[in-house]
C-alpha atoms as a PDB file:
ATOM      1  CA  UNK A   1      61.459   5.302  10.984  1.00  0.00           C
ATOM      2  CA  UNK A   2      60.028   3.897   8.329  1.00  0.00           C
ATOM      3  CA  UNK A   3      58.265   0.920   9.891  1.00  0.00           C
ATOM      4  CA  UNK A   4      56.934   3.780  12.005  1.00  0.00           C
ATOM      5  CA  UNK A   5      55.211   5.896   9.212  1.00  0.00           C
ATOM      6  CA  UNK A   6      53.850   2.185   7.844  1.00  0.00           C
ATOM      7  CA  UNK A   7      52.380   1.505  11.382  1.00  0.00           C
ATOM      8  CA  UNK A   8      50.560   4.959  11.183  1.00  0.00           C
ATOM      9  CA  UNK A   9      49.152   4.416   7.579  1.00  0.00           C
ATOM     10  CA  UNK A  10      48.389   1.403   8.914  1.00  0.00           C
ATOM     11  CA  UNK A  11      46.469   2.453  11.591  1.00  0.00           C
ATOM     12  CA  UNK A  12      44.355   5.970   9.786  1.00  0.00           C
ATOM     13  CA  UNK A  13      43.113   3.447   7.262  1.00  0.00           C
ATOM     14  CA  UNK A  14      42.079   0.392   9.655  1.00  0.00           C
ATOM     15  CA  UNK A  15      40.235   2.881  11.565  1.00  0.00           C
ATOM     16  CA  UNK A  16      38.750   4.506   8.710  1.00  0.00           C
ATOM     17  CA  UNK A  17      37.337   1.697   7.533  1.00  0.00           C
ATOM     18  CA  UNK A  18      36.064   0.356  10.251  1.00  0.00           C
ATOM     19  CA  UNK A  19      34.665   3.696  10.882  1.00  0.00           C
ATOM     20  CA  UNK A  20      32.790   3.564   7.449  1.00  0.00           C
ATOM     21  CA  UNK A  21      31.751   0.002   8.270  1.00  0.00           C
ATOM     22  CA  UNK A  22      29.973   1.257  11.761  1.00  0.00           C
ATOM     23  CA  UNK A  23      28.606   4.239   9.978  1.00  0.00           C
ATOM     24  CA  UNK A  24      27.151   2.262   7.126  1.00  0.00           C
ATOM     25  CA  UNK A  25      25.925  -0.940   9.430  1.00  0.00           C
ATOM     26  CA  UNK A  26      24.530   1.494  11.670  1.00  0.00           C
ATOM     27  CA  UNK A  27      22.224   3.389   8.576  1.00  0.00           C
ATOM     28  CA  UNK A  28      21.346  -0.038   7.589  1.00  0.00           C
ATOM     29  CA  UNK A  29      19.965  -1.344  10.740  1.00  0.00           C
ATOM     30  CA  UNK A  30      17.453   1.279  10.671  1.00  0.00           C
ATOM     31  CA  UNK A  31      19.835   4.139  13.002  1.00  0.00           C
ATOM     32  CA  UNK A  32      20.163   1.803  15.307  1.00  0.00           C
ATOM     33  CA  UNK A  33      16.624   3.021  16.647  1.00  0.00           C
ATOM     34  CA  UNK A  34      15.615  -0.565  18.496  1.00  0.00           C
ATOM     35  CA  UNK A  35      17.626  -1.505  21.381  1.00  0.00           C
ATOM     36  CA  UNK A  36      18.090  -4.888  20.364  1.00  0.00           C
ATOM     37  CA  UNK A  37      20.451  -3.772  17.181  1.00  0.00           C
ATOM     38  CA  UNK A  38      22.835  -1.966  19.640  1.00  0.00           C
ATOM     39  CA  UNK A  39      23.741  -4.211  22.438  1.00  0.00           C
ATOM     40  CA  UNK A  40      26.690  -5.955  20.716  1.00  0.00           C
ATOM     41  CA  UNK A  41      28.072  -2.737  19.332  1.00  0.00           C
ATOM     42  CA  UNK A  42      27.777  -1.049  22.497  1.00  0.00           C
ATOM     43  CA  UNK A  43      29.602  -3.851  23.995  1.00  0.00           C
ATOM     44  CA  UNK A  44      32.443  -3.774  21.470  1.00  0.00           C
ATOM     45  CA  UNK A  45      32.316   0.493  21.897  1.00  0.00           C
ATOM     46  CA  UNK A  46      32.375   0.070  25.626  1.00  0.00           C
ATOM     47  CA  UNK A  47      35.670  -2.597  25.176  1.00  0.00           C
ATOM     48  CA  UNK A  48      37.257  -0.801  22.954  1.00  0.00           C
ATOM     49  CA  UNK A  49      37.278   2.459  24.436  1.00  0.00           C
ATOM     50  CA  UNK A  50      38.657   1.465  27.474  1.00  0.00           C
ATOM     51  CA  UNK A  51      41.378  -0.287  26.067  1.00  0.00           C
ATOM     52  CA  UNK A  52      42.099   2.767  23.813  1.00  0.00           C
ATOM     53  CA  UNK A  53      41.654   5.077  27.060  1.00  0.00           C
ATOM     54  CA  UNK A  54      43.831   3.199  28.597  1.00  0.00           C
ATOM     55  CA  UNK A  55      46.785   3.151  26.374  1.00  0.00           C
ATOM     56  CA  UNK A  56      46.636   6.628  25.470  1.00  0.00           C
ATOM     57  CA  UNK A  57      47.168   7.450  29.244  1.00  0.00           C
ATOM     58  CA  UNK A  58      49.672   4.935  29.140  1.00  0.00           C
ATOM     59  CA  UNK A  59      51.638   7.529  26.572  1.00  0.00           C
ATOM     60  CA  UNK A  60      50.610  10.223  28.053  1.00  0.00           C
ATOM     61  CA  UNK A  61      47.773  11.046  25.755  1.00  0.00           C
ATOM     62  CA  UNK A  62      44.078  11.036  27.646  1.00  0.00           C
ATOM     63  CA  UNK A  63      41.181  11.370  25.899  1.00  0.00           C
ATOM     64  CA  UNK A  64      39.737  14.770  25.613  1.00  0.00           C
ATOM     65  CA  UNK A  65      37.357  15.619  28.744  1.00  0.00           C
ATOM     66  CA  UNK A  66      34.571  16.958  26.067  1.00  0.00           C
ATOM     67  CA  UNK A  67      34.667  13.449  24.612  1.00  0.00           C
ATOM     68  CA  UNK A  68      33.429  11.666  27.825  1.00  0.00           C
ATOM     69  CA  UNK A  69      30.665  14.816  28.029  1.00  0.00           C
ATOM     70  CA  UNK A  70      27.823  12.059  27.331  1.00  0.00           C
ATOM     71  CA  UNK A  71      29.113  10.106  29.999  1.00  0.00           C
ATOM     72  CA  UNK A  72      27.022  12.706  31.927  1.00  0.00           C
ATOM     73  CA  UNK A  73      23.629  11.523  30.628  1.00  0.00           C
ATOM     74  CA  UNK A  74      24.310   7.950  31.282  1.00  0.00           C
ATOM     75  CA  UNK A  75      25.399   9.075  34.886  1.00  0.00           C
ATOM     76  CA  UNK A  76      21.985  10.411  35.014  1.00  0.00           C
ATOM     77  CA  UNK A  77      20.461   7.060  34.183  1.00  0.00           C
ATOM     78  CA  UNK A  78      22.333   5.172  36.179  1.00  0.00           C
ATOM     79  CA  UNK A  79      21.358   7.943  39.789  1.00  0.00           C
ATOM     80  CA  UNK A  80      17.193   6.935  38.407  1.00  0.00           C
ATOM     81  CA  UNK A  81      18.204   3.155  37.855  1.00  0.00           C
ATOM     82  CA  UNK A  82      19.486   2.989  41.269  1.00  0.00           C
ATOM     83  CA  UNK A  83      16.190   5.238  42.453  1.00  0.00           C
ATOM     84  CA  UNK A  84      13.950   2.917  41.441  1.00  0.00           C
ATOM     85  CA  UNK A  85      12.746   4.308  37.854  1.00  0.00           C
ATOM     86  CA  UNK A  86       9.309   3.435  36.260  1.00  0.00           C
ATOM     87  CA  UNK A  87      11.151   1.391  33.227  1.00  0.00           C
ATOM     88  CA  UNK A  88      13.984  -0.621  35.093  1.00  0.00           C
ATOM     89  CA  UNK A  89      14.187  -1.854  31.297  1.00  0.00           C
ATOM     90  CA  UNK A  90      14.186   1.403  29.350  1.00  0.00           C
ATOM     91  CA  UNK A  91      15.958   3.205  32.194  1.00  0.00           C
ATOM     92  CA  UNK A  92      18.915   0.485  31.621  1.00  0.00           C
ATOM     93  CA  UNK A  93      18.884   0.536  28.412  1.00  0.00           C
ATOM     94  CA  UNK A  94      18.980   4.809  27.668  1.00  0.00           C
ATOM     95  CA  UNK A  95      22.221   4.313  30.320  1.00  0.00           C
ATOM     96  CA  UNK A  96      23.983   1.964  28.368  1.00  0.00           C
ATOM     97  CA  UNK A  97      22.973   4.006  24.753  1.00  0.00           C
ATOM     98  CA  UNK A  98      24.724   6.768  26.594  1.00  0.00           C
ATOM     99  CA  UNK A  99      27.633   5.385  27.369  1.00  0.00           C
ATOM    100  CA  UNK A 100      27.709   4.020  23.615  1.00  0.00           C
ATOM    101  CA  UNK A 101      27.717   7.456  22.560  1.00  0.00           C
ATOM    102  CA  UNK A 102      30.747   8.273  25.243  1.00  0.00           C
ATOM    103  CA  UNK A 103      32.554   5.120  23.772  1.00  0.00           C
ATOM    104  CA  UNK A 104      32.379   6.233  20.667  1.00  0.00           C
ATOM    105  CA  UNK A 105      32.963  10.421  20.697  1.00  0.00           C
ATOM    106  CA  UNK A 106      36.044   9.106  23.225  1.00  0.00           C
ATOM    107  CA  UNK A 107      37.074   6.893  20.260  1.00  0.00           C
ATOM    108  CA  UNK A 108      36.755   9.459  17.751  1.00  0.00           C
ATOM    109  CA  UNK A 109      39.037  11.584  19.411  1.00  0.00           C
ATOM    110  CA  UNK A 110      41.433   9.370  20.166  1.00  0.00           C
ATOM    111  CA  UNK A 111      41.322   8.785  16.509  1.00  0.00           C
ATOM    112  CA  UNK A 112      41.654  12.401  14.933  1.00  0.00           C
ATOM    113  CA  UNK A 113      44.241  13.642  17.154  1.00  0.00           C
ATOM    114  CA  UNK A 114      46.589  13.122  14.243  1.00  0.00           C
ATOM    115  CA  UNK A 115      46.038  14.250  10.555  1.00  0.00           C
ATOM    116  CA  UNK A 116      45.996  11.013   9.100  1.00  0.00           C
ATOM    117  CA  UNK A 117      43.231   9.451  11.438  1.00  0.00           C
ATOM    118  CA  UNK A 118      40.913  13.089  10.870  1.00  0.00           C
ATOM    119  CA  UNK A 119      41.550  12.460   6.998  1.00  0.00           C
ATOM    120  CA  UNK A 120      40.507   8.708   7.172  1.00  0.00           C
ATOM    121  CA  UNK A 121      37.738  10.397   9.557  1.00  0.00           C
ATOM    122  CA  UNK A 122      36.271  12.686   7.312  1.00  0.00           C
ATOM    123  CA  UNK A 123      36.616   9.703   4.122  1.00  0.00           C
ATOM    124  CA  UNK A 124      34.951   7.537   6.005  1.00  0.00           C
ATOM    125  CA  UNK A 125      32.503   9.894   6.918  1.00  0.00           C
ATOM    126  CA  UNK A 126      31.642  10.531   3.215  1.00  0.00           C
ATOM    127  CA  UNK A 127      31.495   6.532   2.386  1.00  0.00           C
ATOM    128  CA  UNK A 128      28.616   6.362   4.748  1.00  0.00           C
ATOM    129  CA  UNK A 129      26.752   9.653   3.437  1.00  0.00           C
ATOM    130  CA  UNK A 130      27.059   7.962  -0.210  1.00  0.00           C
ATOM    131  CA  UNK A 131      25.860   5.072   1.001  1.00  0.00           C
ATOM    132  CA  UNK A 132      22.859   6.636   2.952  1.00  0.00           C
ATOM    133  CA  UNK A 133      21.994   8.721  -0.096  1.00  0.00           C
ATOM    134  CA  UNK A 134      22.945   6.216  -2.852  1.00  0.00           C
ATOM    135  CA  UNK A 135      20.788   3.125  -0.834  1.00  0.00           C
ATOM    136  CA  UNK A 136      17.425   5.638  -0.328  1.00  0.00           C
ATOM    137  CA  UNK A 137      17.812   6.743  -3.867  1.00  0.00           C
ATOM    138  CA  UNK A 138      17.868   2.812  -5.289  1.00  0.00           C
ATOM    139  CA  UNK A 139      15.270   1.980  -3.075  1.00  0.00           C
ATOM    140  CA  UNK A 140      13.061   5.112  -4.330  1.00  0.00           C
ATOM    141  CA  UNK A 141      14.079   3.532  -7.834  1.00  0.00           C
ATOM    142  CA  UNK A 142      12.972  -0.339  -6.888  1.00  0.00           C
ATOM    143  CA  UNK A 143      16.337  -0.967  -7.199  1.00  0.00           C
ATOM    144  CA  UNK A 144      17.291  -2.595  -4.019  1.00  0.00           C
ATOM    145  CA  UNK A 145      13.934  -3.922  -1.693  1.00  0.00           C
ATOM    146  CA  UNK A 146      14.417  -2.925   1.780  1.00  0.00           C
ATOM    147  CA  UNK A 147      11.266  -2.886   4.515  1.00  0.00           C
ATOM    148  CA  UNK A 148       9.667   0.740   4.278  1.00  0.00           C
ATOM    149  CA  UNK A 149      12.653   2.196   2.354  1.00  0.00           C
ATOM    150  CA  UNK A 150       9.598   4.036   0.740  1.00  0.00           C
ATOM    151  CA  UNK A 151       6.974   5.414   2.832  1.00  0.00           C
ATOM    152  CA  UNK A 152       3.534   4.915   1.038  1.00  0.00           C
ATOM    153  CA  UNK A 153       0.323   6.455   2.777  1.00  0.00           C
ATOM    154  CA  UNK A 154      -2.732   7.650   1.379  1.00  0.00           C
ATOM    155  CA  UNK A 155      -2.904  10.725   3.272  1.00  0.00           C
ATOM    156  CA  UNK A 156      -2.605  13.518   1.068  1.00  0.00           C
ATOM    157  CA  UNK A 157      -1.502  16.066   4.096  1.00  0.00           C
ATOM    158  CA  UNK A 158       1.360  13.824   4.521  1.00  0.00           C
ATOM    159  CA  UNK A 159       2.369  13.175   0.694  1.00  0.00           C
ATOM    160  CA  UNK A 160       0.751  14.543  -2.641  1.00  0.00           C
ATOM    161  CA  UNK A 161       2.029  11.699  -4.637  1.00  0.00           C
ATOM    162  CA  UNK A 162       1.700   8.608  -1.892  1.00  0.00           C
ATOM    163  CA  UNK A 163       4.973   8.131  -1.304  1.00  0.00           C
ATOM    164  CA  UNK A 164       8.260   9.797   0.835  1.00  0.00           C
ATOM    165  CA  UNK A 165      11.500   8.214   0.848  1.00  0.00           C
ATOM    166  CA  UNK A 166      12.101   7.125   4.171  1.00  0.00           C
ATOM    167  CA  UNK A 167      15.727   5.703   3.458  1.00  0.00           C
ATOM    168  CA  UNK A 168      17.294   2.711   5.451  1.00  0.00           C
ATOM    169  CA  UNK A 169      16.172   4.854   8.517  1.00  0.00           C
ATOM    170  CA  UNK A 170      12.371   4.092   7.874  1.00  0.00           C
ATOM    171  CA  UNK A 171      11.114   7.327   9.274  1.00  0.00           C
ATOM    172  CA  UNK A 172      10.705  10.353   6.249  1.00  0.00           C
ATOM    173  CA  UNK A 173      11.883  12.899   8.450  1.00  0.00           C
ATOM    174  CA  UNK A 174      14.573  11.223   9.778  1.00  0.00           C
ATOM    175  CA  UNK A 175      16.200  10.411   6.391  1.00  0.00           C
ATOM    176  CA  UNK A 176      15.443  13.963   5.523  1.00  0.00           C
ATOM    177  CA  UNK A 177      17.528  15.090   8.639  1.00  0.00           C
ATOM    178  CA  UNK A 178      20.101  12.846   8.188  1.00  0.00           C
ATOM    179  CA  UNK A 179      20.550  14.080   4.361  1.00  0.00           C
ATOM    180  CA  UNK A 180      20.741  17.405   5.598  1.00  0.00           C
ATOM    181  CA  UNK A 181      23.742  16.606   7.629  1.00  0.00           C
ATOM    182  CA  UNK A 182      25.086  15.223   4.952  1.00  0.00           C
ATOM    183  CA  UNK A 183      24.802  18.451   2.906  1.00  0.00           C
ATOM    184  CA  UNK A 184      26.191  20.558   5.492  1.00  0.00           C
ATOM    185  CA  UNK A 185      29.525  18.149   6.275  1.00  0.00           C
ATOM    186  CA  UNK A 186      31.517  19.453   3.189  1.00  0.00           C
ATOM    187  CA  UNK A 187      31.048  23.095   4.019  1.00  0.00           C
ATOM    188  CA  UNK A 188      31.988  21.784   7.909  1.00  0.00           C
ATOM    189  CA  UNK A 189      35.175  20.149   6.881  1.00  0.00           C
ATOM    190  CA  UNK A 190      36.257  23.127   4.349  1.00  0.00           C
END
């Protein structure tokens, strides 16, 4: 019984962390915007969800059908790949981004169908918002030097004072949505 509780800990905080580790390399690598940064996770999302998939039927214990919802969109892709699309490139590559996202919602359910993996969850979840705000705010400070973790332009209809923190994520707006989200997740989890 006891080796059993262990195994569980075990378990909530290995996938916690390595939760927090995704979330984090993920900000870092600018959102994982270019295609480039996301074909080894996607490979290790793709392995590891099937793996997971499959021992959770094994135990009686499938994956939620909402988690394989974006499963949907890469089935999409895939019917326009096989058509004959205009970007055999871009059409591949939007298919396997989809099933990514599959991977990992399947994953994450898998993961907070007990307490202890939704409470590493949600910890991890607030590692990577400090370390999204904490990394734009030293790189607004010329703390840390990161490519474009300040946006400078002279353009006074885009910023009054030349500059708009543009985060790990490059793009103002998108650091500026992604904060918000960040805002909003303690009144989601209360």
């Amino acid at each position: 019984m006891f080796y059993k509780g262990l195994l569980r800990i075990t378990f909530s905080l290995a996938g916690g962390l390595l939760f927090a580790w995704v979330l984090c390399w993920a900000a870092y690598k600018q959102g994982l915007f270019y295609d480039a940064d996301l074909y080894g996770l996607e490979s290790a999302l793709l392995f590891a969800a099937a793996v997971a998939s499959i021992a959770a039927v094994a135990v009686g214990r499938a994956p939620p059908w909402w988690a394989l919802a974006p499963l949907g969109l890469a089935a999409a892709y895939g019917c326009a790949w096989l058509a004959g699309p205009a970007s055999v490139k871009g059409t591949a590559d939007s298919l396997l981004r989809w099933c990514a996202y599959g991977a990992w919602l399947a994953l994450a359910a898998l993961f907070a169908a007990r307490r202890g993996g939704r409470t590493a969850g949600h910890a991890a979840l607030h590692v990577a918002g400090l370390y999204f705000v904490w990394g734009g705010l030293a790189g607004w400070y010329g703390w840390i030097h990161y490519p474009d973790i300040v946006y400078r332009s002279s353009d006074a209809a885009l910023s009054m004072t030349g500059a708009r923190l543009a985060g790990f994520l490059q793009y103002p707006n998108a650091c500026g949505a992604v904060a918000a989200f960040f805002c909003a997740c303690p009144m989601a989890a209360a």
